[in-house]
Protein backbone atom coordinates (compact mmCIF):
# COMPACT_ATOMS: atom_id res chain seq x y z
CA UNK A 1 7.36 -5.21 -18.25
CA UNK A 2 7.98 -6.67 -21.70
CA UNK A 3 6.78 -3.62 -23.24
CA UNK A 4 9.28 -0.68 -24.46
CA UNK A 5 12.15 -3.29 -23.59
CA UNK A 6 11.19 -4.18 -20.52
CA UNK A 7 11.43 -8.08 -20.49
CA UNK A 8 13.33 -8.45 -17.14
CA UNK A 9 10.69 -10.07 -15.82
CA UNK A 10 10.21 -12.92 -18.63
CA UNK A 11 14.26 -12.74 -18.72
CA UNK A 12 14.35 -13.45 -14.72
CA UNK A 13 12.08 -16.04 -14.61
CA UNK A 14 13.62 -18.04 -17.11
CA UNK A 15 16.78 -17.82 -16.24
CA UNK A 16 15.64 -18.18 -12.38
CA UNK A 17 14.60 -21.28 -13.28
CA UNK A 18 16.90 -22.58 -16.26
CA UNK A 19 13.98 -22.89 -18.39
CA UNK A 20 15.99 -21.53 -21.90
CA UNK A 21 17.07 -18.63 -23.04
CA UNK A 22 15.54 -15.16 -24.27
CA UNK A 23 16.95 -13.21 -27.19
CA UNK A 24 16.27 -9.87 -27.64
CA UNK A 25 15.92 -7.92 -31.65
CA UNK A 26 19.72 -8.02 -31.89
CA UNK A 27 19.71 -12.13 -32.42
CA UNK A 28 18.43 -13.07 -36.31
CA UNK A 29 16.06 -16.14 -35.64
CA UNK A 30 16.13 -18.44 -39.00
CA UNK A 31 12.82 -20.12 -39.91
CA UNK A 32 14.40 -20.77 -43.51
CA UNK A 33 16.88 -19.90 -45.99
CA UNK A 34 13.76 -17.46 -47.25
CA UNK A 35 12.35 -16.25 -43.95
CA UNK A 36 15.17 -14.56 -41.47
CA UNK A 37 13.67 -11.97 -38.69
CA UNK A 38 14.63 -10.05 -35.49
CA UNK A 39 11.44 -10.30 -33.34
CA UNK A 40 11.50 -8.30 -30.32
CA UNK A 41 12.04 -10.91 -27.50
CA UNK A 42 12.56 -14.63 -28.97
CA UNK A 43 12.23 -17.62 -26.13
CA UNK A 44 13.72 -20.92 -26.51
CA UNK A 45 13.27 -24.21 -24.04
CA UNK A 46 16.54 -25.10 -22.78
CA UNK A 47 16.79 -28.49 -24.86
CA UNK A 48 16.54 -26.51 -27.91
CA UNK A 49 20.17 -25.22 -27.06
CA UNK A 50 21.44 -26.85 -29.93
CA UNK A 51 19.55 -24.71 -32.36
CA UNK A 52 21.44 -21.27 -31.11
CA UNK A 53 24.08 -20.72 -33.29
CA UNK A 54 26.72 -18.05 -32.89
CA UNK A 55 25.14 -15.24 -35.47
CA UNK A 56 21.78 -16.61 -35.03
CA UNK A 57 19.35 -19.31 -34.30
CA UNK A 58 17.66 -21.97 -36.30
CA UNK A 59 13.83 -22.28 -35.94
CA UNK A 60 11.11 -21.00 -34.45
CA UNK A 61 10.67 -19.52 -31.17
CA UNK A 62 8.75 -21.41 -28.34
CA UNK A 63 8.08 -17.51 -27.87
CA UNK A 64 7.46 -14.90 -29.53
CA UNK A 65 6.80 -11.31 -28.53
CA UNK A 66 6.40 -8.47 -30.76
CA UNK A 67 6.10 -4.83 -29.85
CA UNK A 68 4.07 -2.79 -32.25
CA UNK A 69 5.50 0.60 -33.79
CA UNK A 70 3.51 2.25 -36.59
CA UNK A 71 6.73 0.88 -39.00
CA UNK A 72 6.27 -2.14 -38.12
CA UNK A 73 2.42 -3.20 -37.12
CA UNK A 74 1.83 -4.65 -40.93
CA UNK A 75 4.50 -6.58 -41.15
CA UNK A 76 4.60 -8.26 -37.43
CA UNK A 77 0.72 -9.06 -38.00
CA UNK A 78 0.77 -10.13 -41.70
CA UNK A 79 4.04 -11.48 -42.75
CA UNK A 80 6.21 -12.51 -39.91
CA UNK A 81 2.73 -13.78 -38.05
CA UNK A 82 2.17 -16.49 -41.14
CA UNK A 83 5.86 -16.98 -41.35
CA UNK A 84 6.02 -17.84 -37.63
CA UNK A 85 2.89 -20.43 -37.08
CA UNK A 86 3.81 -21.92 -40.50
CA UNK A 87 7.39 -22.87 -39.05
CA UNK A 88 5.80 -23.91 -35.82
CA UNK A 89 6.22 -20.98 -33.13
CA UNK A 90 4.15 -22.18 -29.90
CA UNK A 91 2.86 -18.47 -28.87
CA UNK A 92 3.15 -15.19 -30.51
CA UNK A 93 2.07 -12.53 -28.66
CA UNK A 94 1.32 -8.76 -30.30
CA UNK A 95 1.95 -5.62 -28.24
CA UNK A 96 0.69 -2.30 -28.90
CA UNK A 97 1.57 0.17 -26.21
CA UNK A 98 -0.19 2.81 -28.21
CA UNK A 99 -3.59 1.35 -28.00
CA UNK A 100 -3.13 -1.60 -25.42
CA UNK A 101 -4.48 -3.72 -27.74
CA UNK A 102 -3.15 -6.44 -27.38
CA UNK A 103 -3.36 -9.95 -28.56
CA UNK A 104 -2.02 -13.31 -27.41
CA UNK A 105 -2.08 -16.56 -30.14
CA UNK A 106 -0.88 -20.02 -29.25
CA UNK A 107 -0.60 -23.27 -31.37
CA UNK A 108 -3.81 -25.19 -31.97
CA UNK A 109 -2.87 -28.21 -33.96
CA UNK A 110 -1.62 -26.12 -37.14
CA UNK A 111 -2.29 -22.93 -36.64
CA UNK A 112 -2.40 -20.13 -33.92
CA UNK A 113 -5.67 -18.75 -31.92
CA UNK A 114 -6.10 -15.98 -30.11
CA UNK A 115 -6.48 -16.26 -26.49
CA UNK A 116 -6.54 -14.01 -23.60
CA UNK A 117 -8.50 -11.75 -25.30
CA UNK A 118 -9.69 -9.03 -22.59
CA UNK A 119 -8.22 -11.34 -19.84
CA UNK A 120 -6.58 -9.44 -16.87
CA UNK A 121 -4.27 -12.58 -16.79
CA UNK A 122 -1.96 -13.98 -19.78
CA UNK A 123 -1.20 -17.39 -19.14
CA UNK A 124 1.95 -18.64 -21.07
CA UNK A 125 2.19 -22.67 -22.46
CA UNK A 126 5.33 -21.95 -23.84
CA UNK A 127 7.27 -20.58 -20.37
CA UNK A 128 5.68 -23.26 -17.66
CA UNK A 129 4.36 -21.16 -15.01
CA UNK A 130 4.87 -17.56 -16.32
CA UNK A 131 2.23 -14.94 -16.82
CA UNK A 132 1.76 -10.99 -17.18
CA UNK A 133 -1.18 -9.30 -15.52
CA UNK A 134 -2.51 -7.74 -18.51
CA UNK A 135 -2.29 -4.32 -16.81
CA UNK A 136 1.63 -4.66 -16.57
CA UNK A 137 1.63 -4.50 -20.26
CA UNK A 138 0.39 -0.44 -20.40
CA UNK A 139 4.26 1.52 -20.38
CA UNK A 140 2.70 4.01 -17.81
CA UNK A 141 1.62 1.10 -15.53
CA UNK A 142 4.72 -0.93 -15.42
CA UNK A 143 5.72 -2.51 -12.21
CA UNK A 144 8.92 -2.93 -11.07
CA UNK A 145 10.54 -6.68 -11.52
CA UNK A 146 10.45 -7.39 -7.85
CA UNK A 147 6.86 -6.86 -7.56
CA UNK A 148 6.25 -8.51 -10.27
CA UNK A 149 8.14 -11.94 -9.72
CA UNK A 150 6.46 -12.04 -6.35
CA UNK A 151 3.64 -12.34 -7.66
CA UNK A 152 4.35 -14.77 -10.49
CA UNK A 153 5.73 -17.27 -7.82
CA UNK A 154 3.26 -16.92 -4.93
């Protein structure tokens, strides 16, 4: 699903519905002169258009999915994490597909809480309507896009 590089579901539904637009690691997201990064999958509303530019994109994510490798766990949770709810990123959500551990924060006033933890449903505020079954999330349990969307818009 969105783990591994599997975010055609996300990527259908927002394009399905012209919600905005979903950049994979190739696309440099700027929070600041200081603080450049390459998350994973990167979602921005539609009336943020004018922030995409044409080597990168200027501010935080609405979105923000990160898929854990053991290169790259301390600096998506430590780092980039602070970097991200200090420039104002509405959800960040942390994969591991070794452990399927994984952990879902969204904007509380300032900063981002957890949420989600242990649900079998992920809810997304950032992409209206969206949500993963938290089982879709394990690589060896991944359903294909068709099933999925089917049952995002029943």
């Amino acid at each position: 699903m969105i783990v591994a590089g599997h975010d055609g579901v996300l990527r259908w539904y927002i394009d399905r519905r012209r919600l905005g637009f979903l950049y994979r690691e190739v696309v440099a997201v700027r929070l600041s002169s200081g603080s450049v990064f390459q998350p994973d999958l990167a979602c921005y509303r539609a009336e943020r258009r004018s922030a995409i530019r044409h080597d990168h994109v200027e501010g935080a994510p609405d979105l923000v999915v990160e898929v854990l490798s053991p290169r790259t766990a301390g600096r998506d949770t430590g780092p980039k994490f602070a970097a991200y709810e200090r420039h104002g990123v509405i959800e960040y959500w942390v994969l591991d597909p070794q452990t399927l551990g994984h952990r879902c924060y969204r904007r509380d006033g300032d900063e981002l809480v957890e949420y989600a933890a242990g649900a079998v449903k992920i809810e997304s505020i950032a992409v209206p309507g969206f949500f993963v079954l938290r089982e879709w999330l394990d690589p060896e349990r991944t359903p294909s896009i068709t099933e999925s969307l089917a049952l995002i818009e029943a």
